[in-house]
PDB file of N, CA and C in Angstrom:
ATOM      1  N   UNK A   1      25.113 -19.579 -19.700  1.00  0.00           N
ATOM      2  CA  UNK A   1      24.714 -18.525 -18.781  1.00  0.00           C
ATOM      3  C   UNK A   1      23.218 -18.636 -18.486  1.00  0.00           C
ATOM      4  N   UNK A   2      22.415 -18.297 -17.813  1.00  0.00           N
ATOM      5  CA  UNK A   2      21.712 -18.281 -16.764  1.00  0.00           C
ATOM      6  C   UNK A   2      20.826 -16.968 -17.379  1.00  0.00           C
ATOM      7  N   UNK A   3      19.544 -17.445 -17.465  1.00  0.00           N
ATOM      8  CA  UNK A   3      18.397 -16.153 -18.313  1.00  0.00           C
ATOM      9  C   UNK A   3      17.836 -16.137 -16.859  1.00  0.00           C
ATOM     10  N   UNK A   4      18.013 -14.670 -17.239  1.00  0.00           N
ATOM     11  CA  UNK A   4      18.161 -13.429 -16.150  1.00  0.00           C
ATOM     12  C   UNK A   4      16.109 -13.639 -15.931  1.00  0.00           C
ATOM     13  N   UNK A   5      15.866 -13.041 -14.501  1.00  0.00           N
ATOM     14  CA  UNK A   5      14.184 -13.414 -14.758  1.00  0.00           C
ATOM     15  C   UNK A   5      13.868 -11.541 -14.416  1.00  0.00           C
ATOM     16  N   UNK A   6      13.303 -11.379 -15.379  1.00  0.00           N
ATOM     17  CA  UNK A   6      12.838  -9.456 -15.560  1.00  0.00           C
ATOM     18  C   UNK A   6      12.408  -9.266 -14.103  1.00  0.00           C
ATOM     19  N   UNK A   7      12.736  -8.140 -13.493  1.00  0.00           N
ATOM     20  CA  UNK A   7      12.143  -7.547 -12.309  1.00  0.00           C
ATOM     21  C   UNK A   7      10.937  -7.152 -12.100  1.00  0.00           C
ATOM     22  N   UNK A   8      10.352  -7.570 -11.457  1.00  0.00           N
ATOM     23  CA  UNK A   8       8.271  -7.575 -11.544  1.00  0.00           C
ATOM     24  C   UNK A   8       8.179  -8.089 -10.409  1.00  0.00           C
ATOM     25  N   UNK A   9       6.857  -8.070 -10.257  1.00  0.00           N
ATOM     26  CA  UNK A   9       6.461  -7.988  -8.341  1.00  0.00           C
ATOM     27  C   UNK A   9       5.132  -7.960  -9.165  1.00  0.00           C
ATOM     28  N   UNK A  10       4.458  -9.367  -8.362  1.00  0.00           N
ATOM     29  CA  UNK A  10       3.474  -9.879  -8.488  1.00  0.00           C
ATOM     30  C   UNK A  10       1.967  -8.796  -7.578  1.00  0.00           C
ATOM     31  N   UNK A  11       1.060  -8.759  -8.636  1.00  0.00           N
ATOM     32  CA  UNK A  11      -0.057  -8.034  -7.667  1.00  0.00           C
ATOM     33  C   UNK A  11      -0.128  -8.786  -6.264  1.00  0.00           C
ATOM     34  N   UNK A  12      -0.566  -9.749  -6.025  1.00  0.00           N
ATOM     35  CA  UNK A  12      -0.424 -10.235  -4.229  1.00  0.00           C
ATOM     36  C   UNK A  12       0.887  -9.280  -3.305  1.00  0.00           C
ATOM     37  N   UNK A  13       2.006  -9.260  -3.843  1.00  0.00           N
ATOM     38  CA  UNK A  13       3.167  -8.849  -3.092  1.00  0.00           C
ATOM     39  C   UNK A  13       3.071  -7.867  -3.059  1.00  0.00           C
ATOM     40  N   UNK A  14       2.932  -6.600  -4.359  1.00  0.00           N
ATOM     41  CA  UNK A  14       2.109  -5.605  -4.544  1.00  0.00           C
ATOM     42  C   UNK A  14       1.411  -5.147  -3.254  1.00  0.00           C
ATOM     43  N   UNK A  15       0.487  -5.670  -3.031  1.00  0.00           N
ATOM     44  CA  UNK A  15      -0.599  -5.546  -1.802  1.00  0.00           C
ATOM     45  C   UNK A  15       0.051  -5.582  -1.010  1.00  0.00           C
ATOM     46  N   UNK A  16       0.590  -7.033  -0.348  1.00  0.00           N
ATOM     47  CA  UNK A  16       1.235  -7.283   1.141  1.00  0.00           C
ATOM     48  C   UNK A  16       2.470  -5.799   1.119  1.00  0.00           C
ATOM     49  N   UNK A  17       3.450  -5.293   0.266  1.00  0.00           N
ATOM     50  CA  UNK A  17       4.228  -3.904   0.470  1.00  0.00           C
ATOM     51  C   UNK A  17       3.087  -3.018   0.842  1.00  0.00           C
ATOM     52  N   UNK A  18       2.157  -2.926   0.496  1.00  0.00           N
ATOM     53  CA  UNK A  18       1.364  -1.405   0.399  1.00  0.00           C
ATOM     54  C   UNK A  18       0.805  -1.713   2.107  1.00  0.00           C
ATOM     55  N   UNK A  19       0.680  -2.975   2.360  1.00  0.00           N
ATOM     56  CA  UNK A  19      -0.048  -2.980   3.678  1.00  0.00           C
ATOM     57  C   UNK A  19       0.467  -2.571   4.956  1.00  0.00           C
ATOM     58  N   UNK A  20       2.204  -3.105   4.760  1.00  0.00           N
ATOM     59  CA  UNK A  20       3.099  -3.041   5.814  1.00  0.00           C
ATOM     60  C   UNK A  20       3.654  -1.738   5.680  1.00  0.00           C
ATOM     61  N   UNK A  21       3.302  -0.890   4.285  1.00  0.00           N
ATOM     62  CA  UNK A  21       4.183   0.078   4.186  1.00  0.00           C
ATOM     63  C   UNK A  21       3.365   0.987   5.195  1.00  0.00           C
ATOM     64  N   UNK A  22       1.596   1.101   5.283  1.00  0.00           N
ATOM     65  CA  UNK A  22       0.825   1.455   5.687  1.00  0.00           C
ATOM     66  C   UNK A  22       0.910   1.369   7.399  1.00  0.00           C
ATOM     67  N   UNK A  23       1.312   0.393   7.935  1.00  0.00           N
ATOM     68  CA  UNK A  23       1.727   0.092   8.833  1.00  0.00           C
ATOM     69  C   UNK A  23       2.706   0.925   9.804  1.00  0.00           C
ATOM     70  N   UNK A  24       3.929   1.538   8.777  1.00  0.00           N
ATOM     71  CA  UNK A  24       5.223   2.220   9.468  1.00  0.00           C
ATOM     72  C   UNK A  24       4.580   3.553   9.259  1.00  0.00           C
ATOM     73  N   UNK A  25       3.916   3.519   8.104  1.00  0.00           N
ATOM     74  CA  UNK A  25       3.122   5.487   7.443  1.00  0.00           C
ATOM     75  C   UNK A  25       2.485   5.331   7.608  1.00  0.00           C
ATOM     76  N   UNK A  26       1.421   5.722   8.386  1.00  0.00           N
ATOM     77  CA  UNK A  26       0.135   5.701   8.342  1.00  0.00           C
ATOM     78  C   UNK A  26      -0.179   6.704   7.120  1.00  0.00           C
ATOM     79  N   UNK A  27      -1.688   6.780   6.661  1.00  0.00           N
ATOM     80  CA  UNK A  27      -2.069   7.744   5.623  1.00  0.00           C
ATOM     81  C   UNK A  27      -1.785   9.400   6.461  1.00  0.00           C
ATOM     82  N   UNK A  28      -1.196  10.073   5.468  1.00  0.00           N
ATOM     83  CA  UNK A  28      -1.051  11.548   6.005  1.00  0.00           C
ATOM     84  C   UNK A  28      -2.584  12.524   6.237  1.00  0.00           C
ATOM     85  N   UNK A  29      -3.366  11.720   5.627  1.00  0.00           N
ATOM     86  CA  UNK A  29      -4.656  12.367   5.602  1.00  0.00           C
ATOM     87  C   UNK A  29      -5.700  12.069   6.519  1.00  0.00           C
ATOM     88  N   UNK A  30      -5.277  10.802   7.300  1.00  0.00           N
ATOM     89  CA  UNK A  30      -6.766  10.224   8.079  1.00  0.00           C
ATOM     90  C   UNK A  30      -6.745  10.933   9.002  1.00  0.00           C
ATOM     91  N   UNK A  31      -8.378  10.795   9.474  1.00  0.00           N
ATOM     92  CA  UNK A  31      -8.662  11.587  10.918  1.00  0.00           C
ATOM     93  C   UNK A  31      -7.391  12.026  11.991  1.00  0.00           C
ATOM     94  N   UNK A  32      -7.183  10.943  12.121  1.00  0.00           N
ATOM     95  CA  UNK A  32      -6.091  10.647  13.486  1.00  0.00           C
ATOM     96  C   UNK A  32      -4.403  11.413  13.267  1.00  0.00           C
ATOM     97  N   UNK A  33      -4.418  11.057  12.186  1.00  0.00           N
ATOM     98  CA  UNK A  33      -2.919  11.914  11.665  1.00  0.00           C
ATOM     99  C   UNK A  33      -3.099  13.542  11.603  1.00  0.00           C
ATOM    100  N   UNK A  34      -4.349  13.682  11.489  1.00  0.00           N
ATOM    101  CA  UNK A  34      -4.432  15.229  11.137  1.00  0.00           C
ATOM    102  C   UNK A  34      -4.647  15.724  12.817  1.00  0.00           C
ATOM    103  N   UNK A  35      -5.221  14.976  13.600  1.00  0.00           N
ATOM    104  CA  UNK A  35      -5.788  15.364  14.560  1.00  0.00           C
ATOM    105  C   UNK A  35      -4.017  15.425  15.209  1.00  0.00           C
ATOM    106  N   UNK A  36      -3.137  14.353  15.408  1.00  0.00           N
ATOM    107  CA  UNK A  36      -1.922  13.982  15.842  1.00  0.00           C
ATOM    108  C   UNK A  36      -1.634  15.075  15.605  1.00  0.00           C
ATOM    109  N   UNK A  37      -1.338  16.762  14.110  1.00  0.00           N
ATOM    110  CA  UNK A  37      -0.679  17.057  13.652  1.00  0.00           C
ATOM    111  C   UNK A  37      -1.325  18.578  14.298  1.00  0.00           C
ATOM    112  N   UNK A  38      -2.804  18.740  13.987  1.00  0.00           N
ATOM    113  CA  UNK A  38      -2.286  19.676  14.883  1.00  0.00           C
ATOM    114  C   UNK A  38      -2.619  20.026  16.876  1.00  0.00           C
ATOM    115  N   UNK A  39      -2.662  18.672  16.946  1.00  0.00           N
ATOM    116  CA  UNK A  39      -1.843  19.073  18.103  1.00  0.00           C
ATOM    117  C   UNK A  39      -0.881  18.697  18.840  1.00  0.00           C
ATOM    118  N   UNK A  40       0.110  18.561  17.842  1.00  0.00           N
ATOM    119  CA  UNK A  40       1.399  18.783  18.103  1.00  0.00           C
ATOM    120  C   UNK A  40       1.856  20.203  17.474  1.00  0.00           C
ATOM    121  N   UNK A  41       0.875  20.861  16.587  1.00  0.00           N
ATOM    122  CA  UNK A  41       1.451  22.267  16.490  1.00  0.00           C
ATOM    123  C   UNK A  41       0.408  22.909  17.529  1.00  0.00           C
ATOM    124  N   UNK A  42      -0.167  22.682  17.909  1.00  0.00           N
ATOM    125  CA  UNK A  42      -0.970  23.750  18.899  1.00  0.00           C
ATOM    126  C   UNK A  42      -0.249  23.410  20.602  1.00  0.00           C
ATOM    127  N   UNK A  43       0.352  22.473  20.586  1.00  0.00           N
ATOM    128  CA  UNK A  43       1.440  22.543  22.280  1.00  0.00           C
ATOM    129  C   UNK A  43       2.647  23.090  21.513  1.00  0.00           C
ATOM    130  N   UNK A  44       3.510  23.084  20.304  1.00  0.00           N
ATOM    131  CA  UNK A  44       4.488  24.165  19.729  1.00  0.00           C
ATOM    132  C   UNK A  44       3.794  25.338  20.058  1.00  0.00           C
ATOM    133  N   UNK A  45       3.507  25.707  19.454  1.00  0.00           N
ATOM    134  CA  UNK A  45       2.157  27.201  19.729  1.00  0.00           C
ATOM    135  C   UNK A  45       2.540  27.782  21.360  1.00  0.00           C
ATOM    136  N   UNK A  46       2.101  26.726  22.172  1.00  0.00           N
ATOM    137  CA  UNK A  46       1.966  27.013  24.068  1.00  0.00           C
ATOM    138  C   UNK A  46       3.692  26.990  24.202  1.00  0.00           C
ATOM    139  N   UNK A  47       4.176  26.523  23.814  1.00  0.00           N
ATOM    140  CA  UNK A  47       5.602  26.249  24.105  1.00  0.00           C
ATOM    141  C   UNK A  47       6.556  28.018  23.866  1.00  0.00           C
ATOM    142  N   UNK A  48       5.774  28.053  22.488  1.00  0.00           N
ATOM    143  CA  UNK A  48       6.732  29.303  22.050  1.00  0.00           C
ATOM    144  C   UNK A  48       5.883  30.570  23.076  1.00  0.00           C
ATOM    145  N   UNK A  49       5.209  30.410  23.325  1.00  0.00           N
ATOM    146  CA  UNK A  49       4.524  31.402  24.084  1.00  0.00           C
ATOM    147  C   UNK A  49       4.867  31.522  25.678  1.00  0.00           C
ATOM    148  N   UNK A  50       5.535  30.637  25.831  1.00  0.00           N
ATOM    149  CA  UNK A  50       5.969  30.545  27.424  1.00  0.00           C
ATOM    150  C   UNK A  50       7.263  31.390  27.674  1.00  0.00           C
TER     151      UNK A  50
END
């Protein structure tokens, strides 16, 4: 039988996931996401008010 190789993920690959993951998510916190967030609640806001 065939020795099994332990599940691990090399720091390089490590990185390259975190980069692409960064890619589809941007950070929830940067400028641009917060700015994106509220205003998309401030045209909700105009919307419910119409």
């Amino acid at each position: 039988m065939a020795k099994r190789v332990p599940d691990t993920i090399t720091d390089r690959r490590w990185a390259a996931l975190g980069r692409r993951a960064e890619k589809v998510a941007p950070p929830l916190f940067s400028d641009e996401a917060v700015r994106r967030r509220l205003a998309a609640s401030a045209q909700k806001r105009k919307a419910d008010q119409s």
